[in-house]
Protein backbone atom coordinates (compact mmCIF):
# COMPACT_ATOMS: atom_id res chain seq x y z
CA UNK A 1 10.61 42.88 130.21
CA UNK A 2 7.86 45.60 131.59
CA UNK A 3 5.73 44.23 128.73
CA UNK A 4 6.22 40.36 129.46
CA UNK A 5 5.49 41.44 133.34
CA UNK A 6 2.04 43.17 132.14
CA UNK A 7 0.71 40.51 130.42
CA UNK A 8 1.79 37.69 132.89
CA UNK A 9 -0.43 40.38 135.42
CA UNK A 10 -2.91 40.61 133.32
CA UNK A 11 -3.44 36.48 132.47
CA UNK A 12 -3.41 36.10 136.23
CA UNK A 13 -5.74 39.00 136.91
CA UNK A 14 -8.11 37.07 134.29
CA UNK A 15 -7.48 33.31 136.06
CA UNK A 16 -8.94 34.65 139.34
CA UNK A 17 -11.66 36.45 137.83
CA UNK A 18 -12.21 32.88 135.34
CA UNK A 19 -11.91 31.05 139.57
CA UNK A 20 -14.40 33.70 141.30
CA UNK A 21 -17.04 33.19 138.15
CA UNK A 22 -16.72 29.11 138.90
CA UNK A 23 -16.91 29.17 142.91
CA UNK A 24 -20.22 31.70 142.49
CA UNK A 25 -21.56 29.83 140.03
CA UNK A 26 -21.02 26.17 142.00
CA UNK A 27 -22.22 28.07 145.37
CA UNK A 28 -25.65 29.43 143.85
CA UNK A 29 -25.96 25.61 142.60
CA UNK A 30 -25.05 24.13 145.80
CA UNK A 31 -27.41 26.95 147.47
CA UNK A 32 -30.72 25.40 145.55
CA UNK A 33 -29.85 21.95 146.25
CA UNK A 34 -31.77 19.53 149.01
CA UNK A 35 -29.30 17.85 151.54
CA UNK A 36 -29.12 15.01 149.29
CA UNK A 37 -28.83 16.67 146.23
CA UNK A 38 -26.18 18.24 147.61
CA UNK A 39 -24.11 14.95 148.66
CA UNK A 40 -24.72 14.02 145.28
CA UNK A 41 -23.29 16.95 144.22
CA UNK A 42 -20.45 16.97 146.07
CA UNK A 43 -19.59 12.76 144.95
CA UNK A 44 -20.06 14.21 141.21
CA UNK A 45 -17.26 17.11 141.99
CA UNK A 46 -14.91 14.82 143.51
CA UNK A 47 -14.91 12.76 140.53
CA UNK A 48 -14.09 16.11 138.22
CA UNK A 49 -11.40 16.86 140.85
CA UNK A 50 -8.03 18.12 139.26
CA UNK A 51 -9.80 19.45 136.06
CA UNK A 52 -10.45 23.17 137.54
CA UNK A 53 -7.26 24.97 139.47
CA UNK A 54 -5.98 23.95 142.67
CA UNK A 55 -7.96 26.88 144.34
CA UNK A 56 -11.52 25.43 143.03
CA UNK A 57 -10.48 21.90 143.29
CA UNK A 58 -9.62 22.68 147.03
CA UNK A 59 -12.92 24.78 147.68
CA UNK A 60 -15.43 21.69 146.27
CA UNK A 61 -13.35 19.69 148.74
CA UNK A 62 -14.45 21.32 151.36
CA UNK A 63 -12.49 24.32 152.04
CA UNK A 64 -10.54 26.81 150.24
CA UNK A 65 -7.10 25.21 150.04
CA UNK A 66 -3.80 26.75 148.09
CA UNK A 67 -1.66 24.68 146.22
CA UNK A 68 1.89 23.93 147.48
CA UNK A 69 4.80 26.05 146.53
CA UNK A 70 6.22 25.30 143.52
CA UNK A 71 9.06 22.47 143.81
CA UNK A 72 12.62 23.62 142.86
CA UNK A 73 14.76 21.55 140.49
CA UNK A 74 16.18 19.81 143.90
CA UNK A 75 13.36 18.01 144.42
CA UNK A 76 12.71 20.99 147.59
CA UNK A 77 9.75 22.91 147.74
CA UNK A 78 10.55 27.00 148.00
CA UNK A 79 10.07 26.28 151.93
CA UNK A 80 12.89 23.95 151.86
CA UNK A 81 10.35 21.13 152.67
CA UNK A 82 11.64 17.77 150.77
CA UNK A 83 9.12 16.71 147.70
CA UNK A 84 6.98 13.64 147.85
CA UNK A 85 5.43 12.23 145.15
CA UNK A 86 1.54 11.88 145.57
């Protein structure tokens, strides 16, 4: 089990370090951009929305937002909050 732990650290250690690379890399873009290059930016990332994680989808939204909690077999989120389907 300590092994199976490790590497589950270790892929998540490497997920936020693959997210941090992206959201520097899209802020250095966004920081060379005119005003409207930068709208047209934005209308270009909203149409790749759902391809990166829910962290980087959520930050070229406009703000760094987390995912919800995972839902439990219930159809209740870990909060207890009911599930709705998008």
């Amino acid at each position: 089990m300590k092994a199976v732990e490790a590497k589950v650290k270790q892929l998540e250690s490497l997920r936020t370090e693959m997210d941090l690379s992206i959201i520097r890399a899209i802020e250095e873009v966004k920081s060379k951009l005119s005003t409207e290059q930068r709208e047209q930016f934005k209308r270009m990332m909203e149409m790749v929305s759902g391809f990166f994680s829910p962290v980087i989808d959520g930050m070229m939204r406009g703000g760094m937002k987390m995912p919800p909690p995972p839902v439990r077999e219930e159809g209740r989120h870990a909060s207890g909050k009911i599930a709705h389907d998008p």
